[in-house]
PDB file of N, CA and C in Angstrom:
ATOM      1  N   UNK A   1     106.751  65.211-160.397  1.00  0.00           N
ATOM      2  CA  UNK A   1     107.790  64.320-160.863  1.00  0.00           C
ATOM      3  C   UNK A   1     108.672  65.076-161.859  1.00  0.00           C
ATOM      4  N   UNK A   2     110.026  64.732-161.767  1.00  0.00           N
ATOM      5  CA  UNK A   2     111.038  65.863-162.576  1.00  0.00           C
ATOM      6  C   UNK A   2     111.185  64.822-163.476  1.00  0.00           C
ATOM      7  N   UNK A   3     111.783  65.063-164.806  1.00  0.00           N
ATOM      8  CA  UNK A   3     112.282  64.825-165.818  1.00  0.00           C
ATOM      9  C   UNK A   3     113.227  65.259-166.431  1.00  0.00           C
ATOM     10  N   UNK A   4     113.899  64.499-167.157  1.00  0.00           N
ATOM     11  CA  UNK A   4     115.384  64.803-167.914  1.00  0.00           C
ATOM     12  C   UNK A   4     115.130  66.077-168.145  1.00  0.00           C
ATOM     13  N   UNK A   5     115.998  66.724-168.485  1.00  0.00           N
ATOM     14  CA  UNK A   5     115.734  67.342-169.849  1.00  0.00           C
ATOM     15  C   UNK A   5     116.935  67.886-170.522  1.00  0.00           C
ATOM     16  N   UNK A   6     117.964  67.394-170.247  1.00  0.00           N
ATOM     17  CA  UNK A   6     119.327  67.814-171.021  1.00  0.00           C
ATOM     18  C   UNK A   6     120.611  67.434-170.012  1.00  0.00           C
ATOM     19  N   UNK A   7     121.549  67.204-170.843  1.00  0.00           N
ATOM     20  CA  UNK A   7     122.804  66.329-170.060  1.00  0.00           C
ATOM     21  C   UNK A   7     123.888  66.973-170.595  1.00  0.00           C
ATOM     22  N   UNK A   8     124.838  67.782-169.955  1.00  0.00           N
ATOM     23  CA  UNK A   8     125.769  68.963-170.254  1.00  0.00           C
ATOM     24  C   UNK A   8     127.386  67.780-170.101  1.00  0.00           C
ATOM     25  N   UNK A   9     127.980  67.859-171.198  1.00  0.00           N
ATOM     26  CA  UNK A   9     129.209  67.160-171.277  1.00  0.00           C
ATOM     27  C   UNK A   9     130.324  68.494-170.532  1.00  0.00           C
ATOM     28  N   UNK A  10     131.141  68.117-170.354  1.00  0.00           N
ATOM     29  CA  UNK A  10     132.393  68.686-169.805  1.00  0.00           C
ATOM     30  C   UNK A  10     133.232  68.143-168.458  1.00  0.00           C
ATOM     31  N   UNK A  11     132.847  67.040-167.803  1.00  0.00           N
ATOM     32  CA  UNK A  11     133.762  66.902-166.497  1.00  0.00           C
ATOM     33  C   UNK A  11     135.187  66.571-167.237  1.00  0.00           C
ATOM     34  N   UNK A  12     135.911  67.764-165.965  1.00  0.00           N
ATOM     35  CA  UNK A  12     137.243  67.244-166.445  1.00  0.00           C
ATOM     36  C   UNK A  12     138.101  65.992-166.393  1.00  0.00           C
ATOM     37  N   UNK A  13     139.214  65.788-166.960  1.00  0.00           N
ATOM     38  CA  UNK A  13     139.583  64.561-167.349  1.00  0.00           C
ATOM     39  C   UNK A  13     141.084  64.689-165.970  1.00  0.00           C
ATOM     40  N   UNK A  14     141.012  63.622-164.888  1.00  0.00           N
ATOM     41  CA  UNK A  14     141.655  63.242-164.009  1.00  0.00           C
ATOM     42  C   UNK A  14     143.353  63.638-164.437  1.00  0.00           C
ATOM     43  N   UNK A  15     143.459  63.537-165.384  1.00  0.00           N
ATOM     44  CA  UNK A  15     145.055  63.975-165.041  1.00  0.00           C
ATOM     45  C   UNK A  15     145.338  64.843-166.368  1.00  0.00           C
ATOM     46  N   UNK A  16     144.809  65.489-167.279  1.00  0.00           N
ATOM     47  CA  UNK A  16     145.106  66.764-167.523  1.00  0.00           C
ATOM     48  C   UNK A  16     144.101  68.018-167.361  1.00  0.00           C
ATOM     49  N   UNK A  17     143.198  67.671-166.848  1.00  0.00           N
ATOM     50  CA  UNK A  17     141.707  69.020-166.398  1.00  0.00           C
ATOM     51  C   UNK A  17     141.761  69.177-167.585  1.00  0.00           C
ATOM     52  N   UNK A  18     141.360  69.211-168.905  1.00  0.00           N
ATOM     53  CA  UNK A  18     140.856  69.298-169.963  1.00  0.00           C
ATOM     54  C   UNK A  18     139.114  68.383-170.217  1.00  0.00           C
ATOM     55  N   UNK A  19     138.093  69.255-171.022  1.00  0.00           N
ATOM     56  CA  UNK A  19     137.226  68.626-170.721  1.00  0.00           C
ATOM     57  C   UNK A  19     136.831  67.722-171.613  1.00  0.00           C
ATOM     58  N   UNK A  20     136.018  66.161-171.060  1.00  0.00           N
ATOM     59  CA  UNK A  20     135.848  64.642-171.522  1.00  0.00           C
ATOM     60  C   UNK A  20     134.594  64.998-172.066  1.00  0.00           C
ATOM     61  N   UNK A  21     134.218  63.955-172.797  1.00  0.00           N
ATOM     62  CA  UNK A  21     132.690  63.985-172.741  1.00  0.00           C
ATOM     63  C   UNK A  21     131.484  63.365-171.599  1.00  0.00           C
ATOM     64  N   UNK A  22     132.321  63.343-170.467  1.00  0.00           N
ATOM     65  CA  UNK A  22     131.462  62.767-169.436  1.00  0.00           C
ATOM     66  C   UNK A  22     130.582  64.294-168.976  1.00  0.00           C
ATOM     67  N   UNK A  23     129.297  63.662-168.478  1.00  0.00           N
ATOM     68  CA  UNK A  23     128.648  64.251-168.077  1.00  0.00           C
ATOM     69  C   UNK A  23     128.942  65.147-166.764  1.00  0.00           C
ATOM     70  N   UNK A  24     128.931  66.509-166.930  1.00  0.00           N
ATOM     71  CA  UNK A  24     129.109  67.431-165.853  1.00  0.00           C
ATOM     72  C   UNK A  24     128.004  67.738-165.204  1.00  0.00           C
ATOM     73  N   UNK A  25     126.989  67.968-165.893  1.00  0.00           N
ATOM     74  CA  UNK A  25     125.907  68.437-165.521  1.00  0.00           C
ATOM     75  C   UNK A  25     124.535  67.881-165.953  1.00  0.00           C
ATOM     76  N   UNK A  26     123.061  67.631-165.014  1.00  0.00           N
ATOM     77  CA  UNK A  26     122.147  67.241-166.031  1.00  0.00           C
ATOM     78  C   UNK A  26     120.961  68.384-165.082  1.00  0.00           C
ATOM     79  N   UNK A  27     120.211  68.640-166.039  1.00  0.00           N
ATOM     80  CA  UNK A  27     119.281  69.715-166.015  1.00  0.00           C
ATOM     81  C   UNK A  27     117.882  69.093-165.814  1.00  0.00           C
ATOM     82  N   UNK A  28     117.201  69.408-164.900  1.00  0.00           N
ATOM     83  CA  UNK A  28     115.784  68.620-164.249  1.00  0.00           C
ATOM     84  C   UNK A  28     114.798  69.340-164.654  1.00  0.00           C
ATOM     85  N   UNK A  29     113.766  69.275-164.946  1.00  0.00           N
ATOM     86  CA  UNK A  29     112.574  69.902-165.264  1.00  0.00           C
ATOM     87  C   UNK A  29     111.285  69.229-164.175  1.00  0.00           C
ATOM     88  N   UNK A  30     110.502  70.087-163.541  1.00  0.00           N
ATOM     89  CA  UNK A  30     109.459  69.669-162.868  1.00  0.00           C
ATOM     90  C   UNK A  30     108.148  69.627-164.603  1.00  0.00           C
ATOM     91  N   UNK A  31     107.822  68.494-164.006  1.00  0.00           N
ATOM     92  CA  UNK A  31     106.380  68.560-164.789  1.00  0.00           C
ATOM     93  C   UNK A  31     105.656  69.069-165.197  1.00  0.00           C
ATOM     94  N   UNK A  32     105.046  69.961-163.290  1.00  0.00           N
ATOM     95  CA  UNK A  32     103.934  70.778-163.264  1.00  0.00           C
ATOM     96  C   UNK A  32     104.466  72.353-162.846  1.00  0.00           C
ATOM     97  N   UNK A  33     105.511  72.567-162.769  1.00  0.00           N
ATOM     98  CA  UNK A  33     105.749  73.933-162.324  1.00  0.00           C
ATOM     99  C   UNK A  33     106.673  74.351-163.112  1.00  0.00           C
ATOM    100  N   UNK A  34     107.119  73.634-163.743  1.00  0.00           N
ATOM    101  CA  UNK A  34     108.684  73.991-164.809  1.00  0.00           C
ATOM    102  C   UNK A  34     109.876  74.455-164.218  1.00  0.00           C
ATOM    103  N   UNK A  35     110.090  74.337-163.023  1.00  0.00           N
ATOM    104  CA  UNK A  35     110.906  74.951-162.156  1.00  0.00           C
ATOM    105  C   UNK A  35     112.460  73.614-162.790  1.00  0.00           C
ATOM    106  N   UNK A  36     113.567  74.608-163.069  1.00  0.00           N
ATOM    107  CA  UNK A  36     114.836  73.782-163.595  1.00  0.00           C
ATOM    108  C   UNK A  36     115.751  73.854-162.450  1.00  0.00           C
ATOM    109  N   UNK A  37     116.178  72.504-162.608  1.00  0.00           N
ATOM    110  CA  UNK A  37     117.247  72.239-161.114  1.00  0.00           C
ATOM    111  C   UNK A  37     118.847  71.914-162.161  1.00  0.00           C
ATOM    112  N   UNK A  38     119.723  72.241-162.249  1.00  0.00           N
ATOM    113  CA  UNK A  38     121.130  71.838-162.559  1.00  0.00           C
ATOM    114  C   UNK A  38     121.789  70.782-161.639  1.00  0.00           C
ATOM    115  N   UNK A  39     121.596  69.578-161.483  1.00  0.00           N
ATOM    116  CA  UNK A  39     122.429  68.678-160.918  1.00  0.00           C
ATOM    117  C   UNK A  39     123.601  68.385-161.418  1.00  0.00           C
ATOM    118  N   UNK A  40     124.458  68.289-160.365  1.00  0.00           N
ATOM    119  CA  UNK A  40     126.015  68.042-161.135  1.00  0.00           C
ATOM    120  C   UNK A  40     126.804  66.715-160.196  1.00  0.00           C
ATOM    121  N   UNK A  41     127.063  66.193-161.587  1.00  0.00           N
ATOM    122  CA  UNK A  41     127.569  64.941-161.265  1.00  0.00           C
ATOM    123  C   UNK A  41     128.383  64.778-159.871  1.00  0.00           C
ATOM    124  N   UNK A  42     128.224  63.041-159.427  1.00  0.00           N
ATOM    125  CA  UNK A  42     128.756  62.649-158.323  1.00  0.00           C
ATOM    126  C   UNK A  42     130.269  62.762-158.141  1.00  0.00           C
ATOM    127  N   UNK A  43     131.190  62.635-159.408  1.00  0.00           N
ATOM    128  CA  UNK A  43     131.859  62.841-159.987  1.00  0.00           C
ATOM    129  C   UNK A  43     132.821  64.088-160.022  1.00  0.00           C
ATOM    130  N   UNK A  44     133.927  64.561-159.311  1.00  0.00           N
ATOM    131  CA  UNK A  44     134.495  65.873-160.099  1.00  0.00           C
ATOM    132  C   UNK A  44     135.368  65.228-160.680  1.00  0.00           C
ATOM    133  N   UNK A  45     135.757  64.562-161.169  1.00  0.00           N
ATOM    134  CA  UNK A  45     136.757  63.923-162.696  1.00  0.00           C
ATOM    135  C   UNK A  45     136.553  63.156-163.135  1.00  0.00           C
ATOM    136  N   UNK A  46     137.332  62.978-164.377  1.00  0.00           N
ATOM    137  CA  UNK A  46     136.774  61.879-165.408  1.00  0.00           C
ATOM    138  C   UNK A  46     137.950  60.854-165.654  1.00  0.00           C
ATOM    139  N   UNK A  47     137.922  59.744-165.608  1.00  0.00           N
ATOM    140  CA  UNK A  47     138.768  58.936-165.646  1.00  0.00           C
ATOM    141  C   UNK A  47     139.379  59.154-167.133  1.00  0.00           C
ATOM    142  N   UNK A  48     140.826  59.244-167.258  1.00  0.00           N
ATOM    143  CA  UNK A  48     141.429  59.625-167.951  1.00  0.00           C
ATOM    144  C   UNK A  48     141.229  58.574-169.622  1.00  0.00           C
ATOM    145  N   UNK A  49     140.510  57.343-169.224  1.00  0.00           N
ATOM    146  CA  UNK A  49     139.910  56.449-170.665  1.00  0.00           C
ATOM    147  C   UNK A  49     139.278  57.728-171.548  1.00  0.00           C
ATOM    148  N   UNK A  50     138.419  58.348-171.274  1.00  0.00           N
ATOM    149  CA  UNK A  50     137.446  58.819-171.788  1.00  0.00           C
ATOM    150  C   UNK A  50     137.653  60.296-172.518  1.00  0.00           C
ATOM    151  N   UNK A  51     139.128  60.627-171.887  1.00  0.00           N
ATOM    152  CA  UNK A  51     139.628  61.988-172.364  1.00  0.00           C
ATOM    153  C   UNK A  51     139.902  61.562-174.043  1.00  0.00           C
ATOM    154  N   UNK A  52     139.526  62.690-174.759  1.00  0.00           N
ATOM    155  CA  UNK A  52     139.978  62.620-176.442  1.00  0.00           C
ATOM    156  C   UNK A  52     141.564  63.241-176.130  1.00  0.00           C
ATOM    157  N   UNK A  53     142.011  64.024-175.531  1.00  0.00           N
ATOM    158  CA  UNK A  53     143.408  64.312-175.548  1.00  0.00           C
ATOM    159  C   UNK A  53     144.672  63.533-174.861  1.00  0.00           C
ATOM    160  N   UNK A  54     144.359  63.176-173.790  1.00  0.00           N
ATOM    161  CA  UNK A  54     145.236  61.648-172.916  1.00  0.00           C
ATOM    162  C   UNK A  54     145.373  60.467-173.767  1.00  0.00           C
ATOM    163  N   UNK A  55     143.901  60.549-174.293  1.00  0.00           N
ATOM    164  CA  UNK A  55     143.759  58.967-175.358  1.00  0.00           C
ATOM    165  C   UNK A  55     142.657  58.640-176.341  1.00  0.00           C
ATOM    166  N   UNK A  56     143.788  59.541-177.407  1.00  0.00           N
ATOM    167  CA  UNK A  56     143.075  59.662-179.008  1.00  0.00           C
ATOM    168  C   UNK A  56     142.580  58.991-179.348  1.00  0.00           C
TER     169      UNK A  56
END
């Protein structure tokens, strides 16, 4: 069974590619083997709400 183990901010933000704090990436850990998987979001952009530069 895998487990979290860390959630990488950066997807870019839909209408200036600058990066949001939405999640780009989250990092899997196996239990018993420690083997790390990088999953990356369903997501390639971030709706422009969430950008700090579109909307301070």
């Amino acid at each position: 069974m895998a487990k979290e183990e860390a959630k990488v901010a950066g997807l870019p933000c839909e209408l200036c590619n600058m990066p949001t704090p939405q999640v780009k990436t989250t990092t899997l850990v196996c239990d018993n083997c420690h083997y790390c998987y990088n999953k990356t979001s369903d997501k390639h952009v971030a709706d422009a709400t969430y950008c700090q530069f579109c909307n301070p």
